[in-house]
Protein backbone atom coordinates (compact mmCIF):
# COMPACT_ATOMS: atom_id res chain seq x y z
CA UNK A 1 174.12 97.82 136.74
CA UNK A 2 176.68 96.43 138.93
CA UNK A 3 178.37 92.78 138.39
CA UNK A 4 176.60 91.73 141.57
CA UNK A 5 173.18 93.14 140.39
CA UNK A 6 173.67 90.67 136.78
CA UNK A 7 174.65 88.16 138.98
CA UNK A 8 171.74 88.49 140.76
CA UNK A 9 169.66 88.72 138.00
CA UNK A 10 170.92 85.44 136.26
CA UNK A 11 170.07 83.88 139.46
CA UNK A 12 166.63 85.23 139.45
CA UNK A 13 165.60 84.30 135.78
CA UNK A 14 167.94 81.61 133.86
CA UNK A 15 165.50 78.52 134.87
CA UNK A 16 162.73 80.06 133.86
CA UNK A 17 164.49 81.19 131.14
CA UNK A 18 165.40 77.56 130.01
CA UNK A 19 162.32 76.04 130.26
CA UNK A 20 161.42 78.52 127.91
CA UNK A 21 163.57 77.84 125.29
CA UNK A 22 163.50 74.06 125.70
CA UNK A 23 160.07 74.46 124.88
CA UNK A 24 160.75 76.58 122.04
CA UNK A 25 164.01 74.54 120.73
CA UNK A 26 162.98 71.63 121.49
CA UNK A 27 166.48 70.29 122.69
CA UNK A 28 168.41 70.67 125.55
CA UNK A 29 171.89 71.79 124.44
CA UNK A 30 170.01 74.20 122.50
CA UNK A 31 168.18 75.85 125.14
CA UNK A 32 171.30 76.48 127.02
CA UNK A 33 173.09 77.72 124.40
CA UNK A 34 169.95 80.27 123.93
CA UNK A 35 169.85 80.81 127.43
CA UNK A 36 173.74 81.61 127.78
CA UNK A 37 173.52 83.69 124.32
CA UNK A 38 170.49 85.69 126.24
CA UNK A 39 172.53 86.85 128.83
CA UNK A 40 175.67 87.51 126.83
CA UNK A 41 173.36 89.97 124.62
CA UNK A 42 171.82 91.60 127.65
CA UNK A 43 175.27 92.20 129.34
CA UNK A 44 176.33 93.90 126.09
CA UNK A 45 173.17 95.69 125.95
CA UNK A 46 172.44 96.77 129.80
CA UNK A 47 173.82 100.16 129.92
CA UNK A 48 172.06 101.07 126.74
CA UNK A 49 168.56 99.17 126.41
CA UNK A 50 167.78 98.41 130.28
CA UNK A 51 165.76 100.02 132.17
CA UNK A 52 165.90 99.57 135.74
CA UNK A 53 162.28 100.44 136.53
CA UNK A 54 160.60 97.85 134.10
CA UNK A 55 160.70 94.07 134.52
CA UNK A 56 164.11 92.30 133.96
CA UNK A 57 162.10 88.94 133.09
CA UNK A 58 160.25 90.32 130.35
CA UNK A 59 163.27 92.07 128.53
CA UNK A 60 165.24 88.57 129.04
CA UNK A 61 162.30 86.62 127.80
CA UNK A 62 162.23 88.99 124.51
CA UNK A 63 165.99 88.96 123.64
CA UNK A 64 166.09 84.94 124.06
CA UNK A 65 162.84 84.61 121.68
CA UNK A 66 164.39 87.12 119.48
CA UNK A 67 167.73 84.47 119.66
CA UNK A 68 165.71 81.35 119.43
CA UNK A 69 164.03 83.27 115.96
CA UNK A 70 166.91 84.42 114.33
CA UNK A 71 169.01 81.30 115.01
CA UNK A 72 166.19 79.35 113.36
CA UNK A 73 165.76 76.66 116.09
CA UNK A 74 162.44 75.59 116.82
CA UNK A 75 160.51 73.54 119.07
CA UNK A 76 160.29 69.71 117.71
CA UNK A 77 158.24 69.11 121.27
CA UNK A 78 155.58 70.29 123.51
CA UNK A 79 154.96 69.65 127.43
CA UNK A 80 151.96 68.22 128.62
CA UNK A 81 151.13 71.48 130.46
CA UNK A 82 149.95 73.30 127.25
CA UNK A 83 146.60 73.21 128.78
CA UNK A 84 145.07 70.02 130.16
CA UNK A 85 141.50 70.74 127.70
CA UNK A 86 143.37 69.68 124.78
CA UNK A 87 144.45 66.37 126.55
CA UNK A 88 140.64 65.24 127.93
CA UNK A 89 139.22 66.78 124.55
CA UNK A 90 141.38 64.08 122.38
CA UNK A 91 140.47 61.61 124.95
CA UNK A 92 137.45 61.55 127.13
CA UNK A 93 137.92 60.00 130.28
CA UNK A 94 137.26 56.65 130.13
CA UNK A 95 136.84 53.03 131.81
CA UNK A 96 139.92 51.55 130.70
CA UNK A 97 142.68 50.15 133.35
CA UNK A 98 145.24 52.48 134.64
CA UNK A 99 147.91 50.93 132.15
CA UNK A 100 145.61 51.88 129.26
CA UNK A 101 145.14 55.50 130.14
CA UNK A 102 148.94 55.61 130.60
CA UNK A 103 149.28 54.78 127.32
CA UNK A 104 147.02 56.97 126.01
CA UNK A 105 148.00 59.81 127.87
CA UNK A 106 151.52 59.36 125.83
CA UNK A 107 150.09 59.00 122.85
CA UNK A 108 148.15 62.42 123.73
CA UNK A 109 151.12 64.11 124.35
CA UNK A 110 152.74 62.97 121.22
CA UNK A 111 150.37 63.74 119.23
CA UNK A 112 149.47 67.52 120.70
CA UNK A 113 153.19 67.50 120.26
CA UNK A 114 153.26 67.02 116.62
CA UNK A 115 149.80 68.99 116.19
CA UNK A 116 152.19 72.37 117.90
CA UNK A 117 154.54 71.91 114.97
CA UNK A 118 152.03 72.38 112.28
CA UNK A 119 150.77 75.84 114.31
CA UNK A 120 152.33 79.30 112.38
CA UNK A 121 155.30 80.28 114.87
CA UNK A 122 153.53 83.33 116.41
CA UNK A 123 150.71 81.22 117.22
CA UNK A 124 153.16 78.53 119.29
CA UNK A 125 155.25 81.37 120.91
CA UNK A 126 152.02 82.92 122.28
CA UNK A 127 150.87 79.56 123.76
CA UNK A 128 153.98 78.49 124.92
CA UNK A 129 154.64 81.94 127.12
CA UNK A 130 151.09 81.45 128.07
CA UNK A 131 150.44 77.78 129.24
CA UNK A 132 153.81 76.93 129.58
CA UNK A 133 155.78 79.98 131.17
CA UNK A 134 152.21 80.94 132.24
CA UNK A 135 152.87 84.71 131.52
CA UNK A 136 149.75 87.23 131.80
CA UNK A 137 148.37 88.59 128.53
CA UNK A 138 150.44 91.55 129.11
CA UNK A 139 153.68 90.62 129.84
CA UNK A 140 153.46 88.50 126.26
CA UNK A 141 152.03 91.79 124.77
CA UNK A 142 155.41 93.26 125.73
CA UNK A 143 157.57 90.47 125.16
CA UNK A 144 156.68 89.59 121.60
CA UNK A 145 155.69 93.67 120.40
CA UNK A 146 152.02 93.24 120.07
CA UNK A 147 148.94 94.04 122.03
CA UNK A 148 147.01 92.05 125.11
CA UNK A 149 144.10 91.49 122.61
CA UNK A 150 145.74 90.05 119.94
CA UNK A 151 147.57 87.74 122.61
CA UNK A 152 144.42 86.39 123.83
CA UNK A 153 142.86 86.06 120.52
CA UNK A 154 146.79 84.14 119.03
CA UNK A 155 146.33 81.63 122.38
CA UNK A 156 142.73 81.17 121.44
CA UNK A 157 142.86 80.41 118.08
CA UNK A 158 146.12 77.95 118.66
CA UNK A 159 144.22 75.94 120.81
CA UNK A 160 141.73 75.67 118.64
CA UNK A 161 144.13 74.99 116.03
CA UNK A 162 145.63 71.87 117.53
CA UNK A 163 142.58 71.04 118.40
CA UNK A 164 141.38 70.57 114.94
CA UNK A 165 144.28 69.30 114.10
CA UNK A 166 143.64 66.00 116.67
CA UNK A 167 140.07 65.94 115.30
CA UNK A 168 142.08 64.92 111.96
CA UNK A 169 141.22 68.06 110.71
CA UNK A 170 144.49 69.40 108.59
CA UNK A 171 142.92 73.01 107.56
CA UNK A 172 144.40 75.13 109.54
């Protein structure tokens, strides 16, 4: 691969790449330090583990999870876009004023925020590439070394998860 083509590649992928590892760390310095580490390790590693043919994102996305988990960062947030069922299932729509639902909505987020921390790690990582980076069952399958199936059932059973978890359900 020539400088250009890296170039070009950085170019293509490094803000997706950072909203995925906010997401995952949580912090903003962090991400970019995961980000820049991602590319750093996939310069080193082009000429041996790259293969031209298959899809650059994916094998970024993997080596910057693999970063995020053996640096030990983790997410201490979540966005709003995890999936907007978990938001109207912790608080029906209802007739309060505009400011109200404002509030509420924040006090949603927070709280589907905290409920993500108390998922197992595999089971945030799926949902995050999912809802978040909005990845295909696939591509995650790839990215984190399992199969489609067991991505859809990890995304399923996180939702429902967190979802418990709002009911004030702590058995997870």
């Amino acid at each position: 691969m020539t400088p250009r083509q890296f170039d070009q590649m950085y170019r293509m992928h490094s803000h997706r790449l950072l909203k995925i590892a906010w997401h995952l760390t949580g912090s903003k310095h962090d991400a970019e330090d995961a980000v820049q580490e991602t590319f750093l390790r996939a310069l080193r590693a082009v000429e041996y583990h790259y293969d031209e043919r298959s899809a650059a994102g994916a094998w970024l996305t993997t080596i910057l999870i693999n970063f995020i988990r053996e640096s030990g960062r983790r997410a201490t947030l979540m966005r709003e876009k995890i999936q907007p069922e978990l938001v109207q299932t912790a608080h029906p729509e209802s007739s309060t004023s505009s400011a109200e639902n404002v509030l509420l909505l924040d006090e949603t987020i927070r709280r589907t925020w905290a409920a993500l921390q108390q998922i197992p790690e595999s089971f945030r990582e799926t949902l995050i590439l999912r809802h978040v980076d909005g990845k295909p069952a696939r591509e995650i399958a790839g990215i984190l070394g399992i199969d489609s199936a067991t991505v859809r059932s990890r995304a399923r059973r996180a939702r429902e998860m967190i979802l418990r978890i709002l009911d004030g359900d702590k058995a997870v």
